[in-house]
Protein backbone atom coordinates (compact mmCIF):
# COMPACT_ATOMS: atom_id res chain seq x y z
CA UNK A 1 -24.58 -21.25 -28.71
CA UNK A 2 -22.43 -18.38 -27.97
CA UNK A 3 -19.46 -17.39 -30.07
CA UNK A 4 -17.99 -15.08 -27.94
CA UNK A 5 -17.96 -13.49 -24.36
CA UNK A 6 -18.55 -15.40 -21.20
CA UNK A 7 -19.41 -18.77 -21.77
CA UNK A 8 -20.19 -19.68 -18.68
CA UNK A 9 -23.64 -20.52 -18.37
CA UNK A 10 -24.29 -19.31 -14.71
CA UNK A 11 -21.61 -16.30 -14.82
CA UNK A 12 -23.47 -14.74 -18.34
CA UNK A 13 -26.95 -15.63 -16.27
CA UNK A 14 -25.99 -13.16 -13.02
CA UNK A 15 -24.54 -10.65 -15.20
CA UNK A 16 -27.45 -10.37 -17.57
CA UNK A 17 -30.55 -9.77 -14.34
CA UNK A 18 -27.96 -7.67 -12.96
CA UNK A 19 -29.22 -3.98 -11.78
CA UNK A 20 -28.03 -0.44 -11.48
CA UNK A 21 -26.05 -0.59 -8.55
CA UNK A 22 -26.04 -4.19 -7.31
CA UNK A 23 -22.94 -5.52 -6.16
CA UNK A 24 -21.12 -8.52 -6.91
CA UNK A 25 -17.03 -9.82 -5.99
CA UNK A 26 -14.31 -11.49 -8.13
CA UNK A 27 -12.47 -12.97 -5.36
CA UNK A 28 -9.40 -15.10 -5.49
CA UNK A 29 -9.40 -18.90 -4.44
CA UNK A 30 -9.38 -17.84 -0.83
CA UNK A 31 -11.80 -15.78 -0.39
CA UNK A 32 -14.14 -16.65 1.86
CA UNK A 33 -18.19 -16.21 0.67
CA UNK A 34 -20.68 -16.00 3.13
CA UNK A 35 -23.57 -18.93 3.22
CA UNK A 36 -26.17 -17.89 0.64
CA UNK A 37 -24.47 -16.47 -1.12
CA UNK A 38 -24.28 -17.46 -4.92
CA UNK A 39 -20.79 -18.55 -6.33
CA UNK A 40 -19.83 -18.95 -9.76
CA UNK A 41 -16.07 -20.80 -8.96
CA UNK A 42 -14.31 -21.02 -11.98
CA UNK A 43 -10.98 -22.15 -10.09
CA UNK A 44 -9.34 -24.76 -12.11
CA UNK A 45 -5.64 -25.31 -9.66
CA UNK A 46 -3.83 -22.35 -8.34
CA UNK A 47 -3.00 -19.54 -10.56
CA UNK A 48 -6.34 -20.85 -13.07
CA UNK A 49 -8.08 -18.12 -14.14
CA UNK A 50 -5.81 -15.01 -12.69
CA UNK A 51 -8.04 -12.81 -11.73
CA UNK A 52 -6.60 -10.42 -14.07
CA UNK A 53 -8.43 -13.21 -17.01
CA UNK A 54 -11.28 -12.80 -14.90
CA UNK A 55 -11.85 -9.35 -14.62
CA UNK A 56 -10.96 -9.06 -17.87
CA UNK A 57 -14.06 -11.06 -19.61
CA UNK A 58 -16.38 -9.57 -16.46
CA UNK A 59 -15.48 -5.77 -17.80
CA UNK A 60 -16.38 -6.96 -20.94
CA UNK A 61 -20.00 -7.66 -20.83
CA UNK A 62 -20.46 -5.40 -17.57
CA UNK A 63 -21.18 -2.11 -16.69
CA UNK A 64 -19.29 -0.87 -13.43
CA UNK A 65 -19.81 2.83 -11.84
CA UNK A 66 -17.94 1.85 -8.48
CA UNK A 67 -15.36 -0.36 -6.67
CA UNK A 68 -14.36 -1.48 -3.64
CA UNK A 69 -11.15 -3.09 -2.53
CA UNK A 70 -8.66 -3.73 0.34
CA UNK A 71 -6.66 -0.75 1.48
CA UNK A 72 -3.79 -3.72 2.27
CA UNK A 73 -3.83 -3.96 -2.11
CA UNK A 74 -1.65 -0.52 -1.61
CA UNK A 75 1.43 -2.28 -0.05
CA UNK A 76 1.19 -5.89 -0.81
CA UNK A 77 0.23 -6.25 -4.47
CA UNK A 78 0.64 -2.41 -6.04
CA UNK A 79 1.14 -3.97 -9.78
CA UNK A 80 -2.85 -5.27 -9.47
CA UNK A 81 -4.12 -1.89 -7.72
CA UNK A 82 -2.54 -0.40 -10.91
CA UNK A 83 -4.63 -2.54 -13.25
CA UNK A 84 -7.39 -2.30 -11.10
CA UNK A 85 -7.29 1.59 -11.57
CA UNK A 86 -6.03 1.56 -15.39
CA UNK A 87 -9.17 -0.84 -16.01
CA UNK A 88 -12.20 0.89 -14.26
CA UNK A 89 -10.87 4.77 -14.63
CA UNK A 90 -13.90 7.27 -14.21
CA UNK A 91 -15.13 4.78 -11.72
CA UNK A 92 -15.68 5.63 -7.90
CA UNK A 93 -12.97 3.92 -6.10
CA UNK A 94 -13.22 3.40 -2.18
CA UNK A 95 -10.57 1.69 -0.02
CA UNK A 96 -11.61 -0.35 2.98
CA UNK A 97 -9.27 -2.75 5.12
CA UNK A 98 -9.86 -6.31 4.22
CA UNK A 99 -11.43 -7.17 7.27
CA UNK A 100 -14.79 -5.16 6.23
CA UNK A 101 -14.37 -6.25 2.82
CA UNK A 102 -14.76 -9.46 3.76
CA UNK A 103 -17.64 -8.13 5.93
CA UNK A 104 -19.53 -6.23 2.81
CA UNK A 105 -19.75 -9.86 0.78
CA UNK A 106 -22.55 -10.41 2.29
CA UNK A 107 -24.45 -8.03 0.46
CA UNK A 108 -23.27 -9.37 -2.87
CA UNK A 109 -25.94 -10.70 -5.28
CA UNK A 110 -22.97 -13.60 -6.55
CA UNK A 111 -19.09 -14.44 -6.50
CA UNK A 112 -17.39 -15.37 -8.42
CA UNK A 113 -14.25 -17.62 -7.21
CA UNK A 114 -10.89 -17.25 -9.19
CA UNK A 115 -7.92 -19.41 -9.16
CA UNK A 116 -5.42 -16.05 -8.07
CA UNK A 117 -3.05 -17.01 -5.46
CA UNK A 118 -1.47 -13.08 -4.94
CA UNK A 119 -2.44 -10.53 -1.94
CA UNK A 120 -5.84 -9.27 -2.07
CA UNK A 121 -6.93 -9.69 -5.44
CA UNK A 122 -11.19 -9.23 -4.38
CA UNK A 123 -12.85 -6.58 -5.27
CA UNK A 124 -16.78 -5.87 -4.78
CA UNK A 125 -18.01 -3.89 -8.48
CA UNK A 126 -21.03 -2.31 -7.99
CA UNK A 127 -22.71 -2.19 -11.30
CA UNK A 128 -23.95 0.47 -13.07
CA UNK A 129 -26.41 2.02 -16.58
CA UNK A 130 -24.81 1.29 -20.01
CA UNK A 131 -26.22 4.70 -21.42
């Protein structure tokens, strides 16, 4: 059994067959995922995981070259675009409106479904080569 890292069974599972430059979303409780789409909702109640938590353990066993998020992030939640930035520097960012965000998860190979109640906390993290 694992010690440390994801222990989610299904989350550790997508992460591992992902490839170089598939695409996946963490996505707040909201967020609504396309049919067919996989989800890996790890919502407990409303604020369980933050996204931030999240992210956090994701960036830990993942490889990310690229990002995209909501241009709406800029105005209505600035403290997470800074995160978001501080966290995946050296990354390609690009800035879309919401609308064709929410239009783009339906290329995603999986989502996964947080319990983050603030503005636009979803981002689509295209993965990338570990050396």
């Amino acid at each position: 059994m694992k010690k440390q890292g994801i222990l989610n069974a299904q989350l550790s599972g997508y992460i591992a067959a992902l490839g170089h430059k598939d695409t996946f979303l963490v996505g707040d409780a909201g967020m609504p995922i396309p049919k067919g789409i996989p989800i890996v909702d790890l919502a407990l109640t409303a604020g369980v995981p933050t996204f931030i938590q999240a992210m956090d353990a994701v960036l830990e066993e993942t490889c990310v070259e690229g990002y995209t998020i909501a241009e709406e992030i800029v105005e209505n939640n600035p403290a997470l675009l800074g995160y978001i930035r501080e966290k995946l520097q050296g990354c390609e960012e690009e800035m879309i409106s919401h609308v064709d965000l929410k239009e783009r998860t339906k290329d995603v190979r999986f989502a996964i479904r947080t319990g983050e109640f603030t503005p636009y906390p979803n981002i689509i993290l295209r993965a990338g080569v570990a050396f």
